[in-house]
Protein backbone atom coordinates (compact mmCIF):
# COMPACT_ATOMS: atom_id res chain seq x y z
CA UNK A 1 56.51 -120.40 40.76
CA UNK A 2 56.18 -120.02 44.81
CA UNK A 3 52.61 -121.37 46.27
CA UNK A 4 50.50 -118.38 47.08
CA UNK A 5 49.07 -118.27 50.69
CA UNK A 6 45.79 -117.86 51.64
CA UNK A 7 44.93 -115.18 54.26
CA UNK A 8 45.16 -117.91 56.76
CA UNK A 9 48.26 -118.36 56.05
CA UNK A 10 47.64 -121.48 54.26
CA UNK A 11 49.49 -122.59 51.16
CA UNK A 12 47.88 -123.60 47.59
CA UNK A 13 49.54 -125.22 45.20
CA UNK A 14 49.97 -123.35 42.13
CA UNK A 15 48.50 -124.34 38.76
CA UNK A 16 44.64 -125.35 38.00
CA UNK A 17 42.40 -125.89 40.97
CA UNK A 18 39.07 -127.38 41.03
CA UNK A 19 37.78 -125.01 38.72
CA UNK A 20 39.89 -125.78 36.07
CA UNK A 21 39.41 -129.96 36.49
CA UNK A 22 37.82 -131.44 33.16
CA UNK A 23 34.13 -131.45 33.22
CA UNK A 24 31.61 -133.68 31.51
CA UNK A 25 30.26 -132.11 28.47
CA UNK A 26 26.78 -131.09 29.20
CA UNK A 27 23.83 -132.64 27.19
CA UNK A 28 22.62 -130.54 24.23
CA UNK A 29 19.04 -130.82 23.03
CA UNK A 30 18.66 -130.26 19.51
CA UNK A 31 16.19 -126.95 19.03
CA UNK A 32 13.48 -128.51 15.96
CA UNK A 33 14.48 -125.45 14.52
CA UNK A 34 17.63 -126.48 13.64
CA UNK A 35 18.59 -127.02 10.00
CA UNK A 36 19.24 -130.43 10.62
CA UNK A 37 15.51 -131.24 11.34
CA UNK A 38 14.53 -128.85 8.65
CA UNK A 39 12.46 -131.01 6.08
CA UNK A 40 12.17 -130.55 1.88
CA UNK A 41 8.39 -130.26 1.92
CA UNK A 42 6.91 -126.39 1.98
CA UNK A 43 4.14 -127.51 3.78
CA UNK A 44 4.64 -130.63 5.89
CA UNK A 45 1.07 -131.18 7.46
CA UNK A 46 -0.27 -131.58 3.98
CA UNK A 47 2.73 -133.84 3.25
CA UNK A 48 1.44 -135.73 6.00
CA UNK A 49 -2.04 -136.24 5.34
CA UNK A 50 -0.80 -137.47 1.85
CA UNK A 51 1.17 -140.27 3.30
CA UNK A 52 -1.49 -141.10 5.79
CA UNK A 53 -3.74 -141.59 2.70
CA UNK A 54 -1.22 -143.58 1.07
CA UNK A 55 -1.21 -145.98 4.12
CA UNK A 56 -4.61 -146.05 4.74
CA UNK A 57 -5.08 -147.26 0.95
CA UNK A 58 -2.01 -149.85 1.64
CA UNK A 59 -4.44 -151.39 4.47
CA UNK A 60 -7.57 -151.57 2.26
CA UNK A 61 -5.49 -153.47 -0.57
CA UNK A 62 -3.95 -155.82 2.04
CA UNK A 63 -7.22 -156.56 3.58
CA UNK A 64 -8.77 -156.77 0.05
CA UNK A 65 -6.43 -158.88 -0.93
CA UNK A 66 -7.16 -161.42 2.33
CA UNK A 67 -10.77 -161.36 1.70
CA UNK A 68 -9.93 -162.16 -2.37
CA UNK A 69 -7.87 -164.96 -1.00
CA UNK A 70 -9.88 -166.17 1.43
CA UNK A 71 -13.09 -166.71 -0.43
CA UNK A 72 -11.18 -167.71 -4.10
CA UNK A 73 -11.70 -164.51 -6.03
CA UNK A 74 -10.26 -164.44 -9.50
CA UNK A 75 -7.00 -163.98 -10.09
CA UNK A 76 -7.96 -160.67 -11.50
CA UNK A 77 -8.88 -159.34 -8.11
CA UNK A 78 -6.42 -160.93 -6.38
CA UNK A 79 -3.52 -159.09 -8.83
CA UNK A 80 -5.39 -155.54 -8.27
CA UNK A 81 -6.01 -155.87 -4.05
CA UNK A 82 -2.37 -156.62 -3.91
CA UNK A 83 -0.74 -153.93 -6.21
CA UNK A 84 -3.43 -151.26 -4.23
CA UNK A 85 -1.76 -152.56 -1.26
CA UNK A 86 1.98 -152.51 -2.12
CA UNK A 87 1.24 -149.07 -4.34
CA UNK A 88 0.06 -147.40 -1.02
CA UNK A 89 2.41 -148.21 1.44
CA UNK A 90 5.46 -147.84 -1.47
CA UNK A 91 4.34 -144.84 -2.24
CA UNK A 92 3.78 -143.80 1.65
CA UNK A 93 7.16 -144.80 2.58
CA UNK A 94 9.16 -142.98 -0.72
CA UNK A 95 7.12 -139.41 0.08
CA UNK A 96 7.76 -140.21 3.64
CA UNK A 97 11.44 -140.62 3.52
CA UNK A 98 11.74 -137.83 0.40
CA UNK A 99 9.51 -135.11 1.96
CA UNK A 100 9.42 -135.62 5.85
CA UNK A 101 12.85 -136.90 6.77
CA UNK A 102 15.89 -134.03 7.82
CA UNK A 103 17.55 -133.25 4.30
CA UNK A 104 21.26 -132.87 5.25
CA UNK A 105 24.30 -133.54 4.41
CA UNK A 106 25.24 -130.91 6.87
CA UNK A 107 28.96 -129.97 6.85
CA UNK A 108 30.39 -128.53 10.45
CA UNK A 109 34.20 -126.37 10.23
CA UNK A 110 36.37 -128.25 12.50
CA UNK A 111 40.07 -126.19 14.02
CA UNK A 112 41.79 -129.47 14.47
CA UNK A 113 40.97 -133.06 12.73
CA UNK A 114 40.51 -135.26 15.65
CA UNK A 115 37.41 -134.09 18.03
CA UNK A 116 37.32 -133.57 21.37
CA UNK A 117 35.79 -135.63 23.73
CA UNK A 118 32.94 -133.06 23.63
CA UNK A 119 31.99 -132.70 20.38
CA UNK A 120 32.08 -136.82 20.24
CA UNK A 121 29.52 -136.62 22.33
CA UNK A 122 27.56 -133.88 21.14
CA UNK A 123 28.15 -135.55 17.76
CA UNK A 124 26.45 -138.56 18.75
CA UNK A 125 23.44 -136.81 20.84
CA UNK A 126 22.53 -134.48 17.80
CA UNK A 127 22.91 -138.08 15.72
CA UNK A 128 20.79 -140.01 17.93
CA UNK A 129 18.17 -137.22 18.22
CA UNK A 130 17.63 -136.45 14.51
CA UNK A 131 15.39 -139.84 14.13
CA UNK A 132 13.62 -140.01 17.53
CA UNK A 133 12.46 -136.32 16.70
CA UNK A 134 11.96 -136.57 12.88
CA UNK A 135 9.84 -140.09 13.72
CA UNK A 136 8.10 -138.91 16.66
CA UNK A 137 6.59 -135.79 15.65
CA UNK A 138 4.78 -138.21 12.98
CA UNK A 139 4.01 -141.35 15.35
CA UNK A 140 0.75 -141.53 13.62
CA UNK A 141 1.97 -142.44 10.42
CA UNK A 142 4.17 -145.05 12.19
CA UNK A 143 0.99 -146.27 13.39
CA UNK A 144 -0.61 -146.74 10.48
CA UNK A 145 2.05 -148.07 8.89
CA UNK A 146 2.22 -150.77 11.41
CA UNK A 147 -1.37 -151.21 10.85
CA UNK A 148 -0.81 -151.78 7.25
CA UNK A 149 2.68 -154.24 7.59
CA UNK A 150 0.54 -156.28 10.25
CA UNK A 151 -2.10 -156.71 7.70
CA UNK A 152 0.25 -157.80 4.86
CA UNK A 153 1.90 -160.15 7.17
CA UNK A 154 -1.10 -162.15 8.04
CA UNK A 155 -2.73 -162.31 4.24
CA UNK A 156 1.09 -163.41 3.63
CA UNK A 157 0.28 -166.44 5.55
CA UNK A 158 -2.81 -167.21 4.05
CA UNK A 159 -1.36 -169.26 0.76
CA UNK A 160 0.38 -171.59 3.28
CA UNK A 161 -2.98 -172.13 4.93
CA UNK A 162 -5.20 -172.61 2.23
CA UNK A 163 -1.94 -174.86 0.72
CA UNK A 164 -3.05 -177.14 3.74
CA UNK A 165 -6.41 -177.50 2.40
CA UNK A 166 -9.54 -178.01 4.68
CA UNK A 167 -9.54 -179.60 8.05
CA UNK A 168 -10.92 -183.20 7.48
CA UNK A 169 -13.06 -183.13 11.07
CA UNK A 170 -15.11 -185.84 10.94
CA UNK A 171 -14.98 -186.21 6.98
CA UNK A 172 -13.24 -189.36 6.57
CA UNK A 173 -14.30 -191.02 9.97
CA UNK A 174 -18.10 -191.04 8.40
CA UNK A 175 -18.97 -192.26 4.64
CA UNK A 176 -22.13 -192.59 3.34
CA UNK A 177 -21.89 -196.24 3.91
CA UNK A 178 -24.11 -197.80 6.76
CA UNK A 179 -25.66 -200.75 8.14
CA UNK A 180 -27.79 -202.11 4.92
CA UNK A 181 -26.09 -200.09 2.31
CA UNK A 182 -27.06 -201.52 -0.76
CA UNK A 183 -23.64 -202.12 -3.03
CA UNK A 184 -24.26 -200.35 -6.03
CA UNK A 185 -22.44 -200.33 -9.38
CA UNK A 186 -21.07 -197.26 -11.10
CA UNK A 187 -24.43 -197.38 -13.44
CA UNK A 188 -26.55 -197.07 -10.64
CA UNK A 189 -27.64 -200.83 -10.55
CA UNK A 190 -27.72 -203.58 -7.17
CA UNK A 191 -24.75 -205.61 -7.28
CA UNK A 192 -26.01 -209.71 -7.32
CA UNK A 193 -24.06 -212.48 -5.56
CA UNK A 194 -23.59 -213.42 -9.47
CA UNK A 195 -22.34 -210.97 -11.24
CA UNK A 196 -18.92 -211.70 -11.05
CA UNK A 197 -16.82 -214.41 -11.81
CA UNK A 198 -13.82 -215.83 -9.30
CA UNK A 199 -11.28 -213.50 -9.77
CA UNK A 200 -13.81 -210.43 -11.03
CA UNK A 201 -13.40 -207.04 -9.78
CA UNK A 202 -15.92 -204.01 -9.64
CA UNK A 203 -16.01 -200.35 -7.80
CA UNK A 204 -19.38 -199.88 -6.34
CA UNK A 205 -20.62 -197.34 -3.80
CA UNK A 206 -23.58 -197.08 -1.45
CA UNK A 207 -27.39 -196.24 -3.12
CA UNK A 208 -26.78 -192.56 -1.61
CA UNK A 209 -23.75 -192.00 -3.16
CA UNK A 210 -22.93 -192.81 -6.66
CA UNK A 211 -19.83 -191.61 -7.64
CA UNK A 212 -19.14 -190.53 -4.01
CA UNK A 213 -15.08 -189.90 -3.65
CA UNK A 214 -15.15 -191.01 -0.24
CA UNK A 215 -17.56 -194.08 -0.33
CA UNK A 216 -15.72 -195.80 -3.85
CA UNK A 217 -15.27 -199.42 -2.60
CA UNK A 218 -13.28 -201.70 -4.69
CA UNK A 219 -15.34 -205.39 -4.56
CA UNK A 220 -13.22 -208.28 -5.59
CA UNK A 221 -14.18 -212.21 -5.66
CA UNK A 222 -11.09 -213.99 -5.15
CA UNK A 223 -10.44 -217.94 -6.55
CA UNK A 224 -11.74 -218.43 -2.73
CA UNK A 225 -15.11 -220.21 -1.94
CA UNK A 226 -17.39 -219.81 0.70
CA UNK A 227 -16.28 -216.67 3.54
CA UNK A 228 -12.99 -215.14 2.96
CA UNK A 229 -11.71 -214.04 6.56
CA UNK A 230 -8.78 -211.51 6.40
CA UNK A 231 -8.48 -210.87 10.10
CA UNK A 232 -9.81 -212.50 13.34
CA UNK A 233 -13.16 -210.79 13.88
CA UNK A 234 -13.88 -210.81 10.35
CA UNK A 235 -15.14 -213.81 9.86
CA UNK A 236 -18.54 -212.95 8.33
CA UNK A 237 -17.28 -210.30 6.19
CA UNK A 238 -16.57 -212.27 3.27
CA UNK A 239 -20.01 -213.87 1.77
CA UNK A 240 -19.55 -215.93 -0.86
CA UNK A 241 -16.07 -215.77 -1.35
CA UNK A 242 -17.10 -211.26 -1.73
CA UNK A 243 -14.49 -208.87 -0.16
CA UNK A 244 -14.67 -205.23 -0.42
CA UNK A 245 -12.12 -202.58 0.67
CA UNK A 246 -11.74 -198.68 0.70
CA UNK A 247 -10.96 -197.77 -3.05
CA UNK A 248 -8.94 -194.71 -1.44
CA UNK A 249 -5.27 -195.28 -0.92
CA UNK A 250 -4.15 -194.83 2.41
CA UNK A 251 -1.15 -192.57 0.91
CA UNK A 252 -2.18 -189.83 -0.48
CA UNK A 253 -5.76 -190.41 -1.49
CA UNK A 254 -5.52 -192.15 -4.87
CA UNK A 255 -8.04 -195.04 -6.25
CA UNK A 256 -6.80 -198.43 -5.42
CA UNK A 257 -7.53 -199.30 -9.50
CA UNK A 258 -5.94 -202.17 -10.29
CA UNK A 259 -6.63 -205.97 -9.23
CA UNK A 260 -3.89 -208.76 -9.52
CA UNK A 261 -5.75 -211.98 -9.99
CA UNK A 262 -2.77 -214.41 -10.17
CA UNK A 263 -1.30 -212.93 -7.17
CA UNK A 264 -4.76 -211.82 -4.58
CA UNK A 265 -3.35 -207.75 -4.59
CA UNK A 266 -4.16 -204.40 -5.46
CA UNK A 267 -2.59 -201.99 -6.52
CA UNK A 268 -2.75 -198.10 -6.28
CA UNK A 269 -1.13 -196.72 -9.72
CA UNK A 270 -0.31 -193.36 -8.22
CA UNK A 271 2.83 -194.13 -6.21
CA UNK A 272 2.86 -198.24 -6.91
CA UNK A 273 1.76 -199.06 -3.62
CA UNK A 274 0.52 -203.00 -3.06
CA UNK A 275 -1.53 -204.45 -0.68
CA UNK A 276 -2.59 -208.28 -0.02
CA UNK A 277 -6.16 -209.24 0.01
CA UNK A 278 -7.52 -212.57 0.34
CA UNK A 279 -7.83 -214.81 3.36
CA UNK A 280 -5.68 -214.07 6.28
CA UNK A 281 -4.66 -211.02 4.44
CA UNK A 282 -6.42 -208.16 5.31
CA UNK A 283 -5.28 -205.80 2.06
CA UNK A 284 -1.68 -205.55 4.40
CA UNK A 285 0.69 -202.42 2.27
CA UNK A 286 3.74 -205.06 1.42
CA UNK A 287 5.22 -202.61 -1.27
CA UNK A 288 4.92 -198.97 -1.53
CA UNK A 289 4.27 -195.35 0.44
CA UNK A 290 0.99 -196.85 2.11
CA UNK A 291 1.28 -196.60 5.71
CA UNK A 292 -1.78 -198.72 6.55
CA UNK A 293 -3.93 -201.58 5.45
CA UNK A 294 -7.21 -200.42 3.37
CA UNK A 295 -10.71 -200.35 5.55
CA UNK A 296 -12.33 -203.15 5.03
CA UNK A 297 -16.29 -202.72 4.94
CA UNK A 298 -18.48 -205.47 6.09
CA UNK A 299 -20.86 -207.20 3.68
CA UNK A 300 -23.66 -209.87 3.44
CA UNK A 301 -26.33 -211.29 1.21
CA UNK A 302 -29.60 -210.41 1.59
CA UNK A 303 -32.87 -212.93 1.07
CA UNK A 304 -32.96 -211.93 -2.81
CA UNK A 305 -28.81 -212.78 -3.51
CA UNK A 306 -27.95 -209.00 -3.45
CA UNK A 307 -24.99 -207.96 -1.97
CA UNK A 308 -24.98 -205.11 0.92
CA UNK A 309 -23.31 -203.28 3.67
CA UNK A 310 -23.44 -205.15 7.55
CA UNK A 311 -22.32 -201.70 8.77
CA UNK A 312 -20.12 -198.35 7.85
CA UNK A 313 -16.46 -198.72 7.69
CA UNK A 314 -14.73 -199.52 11.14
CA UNK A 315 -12.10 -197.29 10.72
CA UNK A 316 -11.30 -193.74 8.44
CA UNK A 317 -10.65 -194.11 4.97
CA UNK A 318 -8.20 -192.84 3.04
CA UNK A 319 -4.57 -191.28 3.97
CA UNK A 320 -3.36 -190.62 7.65
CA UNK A 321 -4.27 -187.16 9.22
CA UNK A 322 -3.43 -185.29 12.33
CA UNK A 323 -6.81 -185.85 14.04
CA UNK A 324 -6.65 -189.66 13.65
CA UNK A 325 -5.67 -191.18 16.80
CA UNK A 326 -3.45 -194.03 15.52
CA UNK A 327 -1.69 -192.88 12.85
């Protein structure tokens, strides 16, 4: 086909010109009238305040459930706070996703079984814009929603926490022992420089404390006479051949019950560990889980023979903790 001219007398080339080059599709915005936003509840706003409710009560049994935890509620409260909680947000979320959410399936006719660049991208606009729309006309209910998972997720934590059990602060740096602590038997009665025999053990804990779980001492009499000294430094804490040591395993806590005679250790039967006691032993773990040697508390005879504390325990009793400086 000859090129046209122009009235110029220039010549265009035949076939499409610019108007006929291959445009971008232009962006479509979905109308929120269109059936694919069109939602199964009759009356939506009502819908919504339902679900809203639902949420609401999903915080309260979270929260409930926190506070239950927290301050040891039965288990009886602890069951109900946290089916409230998960029966209000389920609940929420099923109406939510049954009653508010576009219905669909929509079907479209299609001339020709592979789309056009086009409809691709209309496809993908109309896809992309169904949840921004059907979400953001409700953000509210998003909110509270996230005010209700935010609440579950903490109280989730709050088994692992409690798992951990207090913080010990100063708990185990302080017993009730202290300087002129009188050493006092289980039955309440002053220990007496002789009431055992060589080789005679006996738990006793401060006047103050009977029965304290902190301040049980183990006080052993080895075949040894005069001072015992474990450790340089100790050389006056061993009257009358008297030691005493932390009854609380440096492991995990457990008495140190037992007393081997023939051999100068104890023993904790929890987790078998051994330490030596005696002189130049300073009740040393050789066997065991025990990390550390037991505290050693301080002792001397009074005027009357009775046996009693020269000061509190130099060190924390009992196992190893993350606020102890040498571990």
């Amino acid at each position: 086909m000859p090129d046209s001219t122009d009235h110029d007398g220039h010549a265009e080339p035949s076939g499409h010109g610019a108007a006929g080059a291959h445009e971008p599709p232009k962006m479509v915005e979905a109308s929120l009238d269109s059936p694919q936003f069109q939602v199964a509840a009759a009356n939506p706003e009502r819908v919504e305040r339902g679900i809203a409710v639902m949420f609401v009560l999903g915080v309260v049994g979270f929260a409930g459930f926190g506070a239950a935890f927290w301050q040891n509620w039965s288990n009886v409260w602890l069951g109900v706070t946290l089916a409230v909680g998960f029966f209000g947000l389920g609940i929420g979320m099923v109406a939510w996703g049954k009653y508010l959410m576009p219905r669909g399936p929509f079907s479209e006719s299609r001339h020709t079984n592979e789309p056009t660049d086009e409809e691709r991208e209309v496809f993908l606009q109309d896809l992309s814009s169904r949840g921004k729309i059907a979400l953001g006309r409700r953000s509210y209910l998003l909110k509270i929603l996230s005010v209700a998972g935010g609440i579950f997720g903490i109280v989730a934590i709050f088994p692992l926490l409690r798992s951990l059990g207090p913080l010990p602060g100063s708990l185990f740096y302080n017993t009730s022992w202290k300087k002129g602590s009188y050493l006092v038997s289980p039955e309440g009665r002053y220990v007496h420089i002789d009431d055992l025999d060589k080789g005679g053990v006996l738990t006793v804990f401060p006047e103050n404390d009977v029965g304290g779980p902190l301040s049980q001492t183990i006080l052993i009499r080895p075949e040894t006479s005069g001072y015992v000294v474990t450790a340089p430094g100790r050389e006056t804490w061993g009257p009358e051949g008297y030691l005493a040591f932390s009854k609380v395993c440096t492991h995990a806590g457990c008495p140190v019950a037992l007393y081997q005679k023939a051999l100068d250790e104890l023993l904790c039967p929890c987790h078998q560990s051994i330490f030596e006691v005696g002189p130049g032993r300073p009740a040393t773990p050789v066997f065991g889980p025990a990390p550390r040697p037991l505290p050693q508390l301080p002792l001397y005879v009074d005027s009357k023979g009775y046996l009693r504390a020269q000061n509190r325990y130099d060190e924390p009793v009992g196992p190893g903790f993350w606020e102890r400086g040498n571990l």
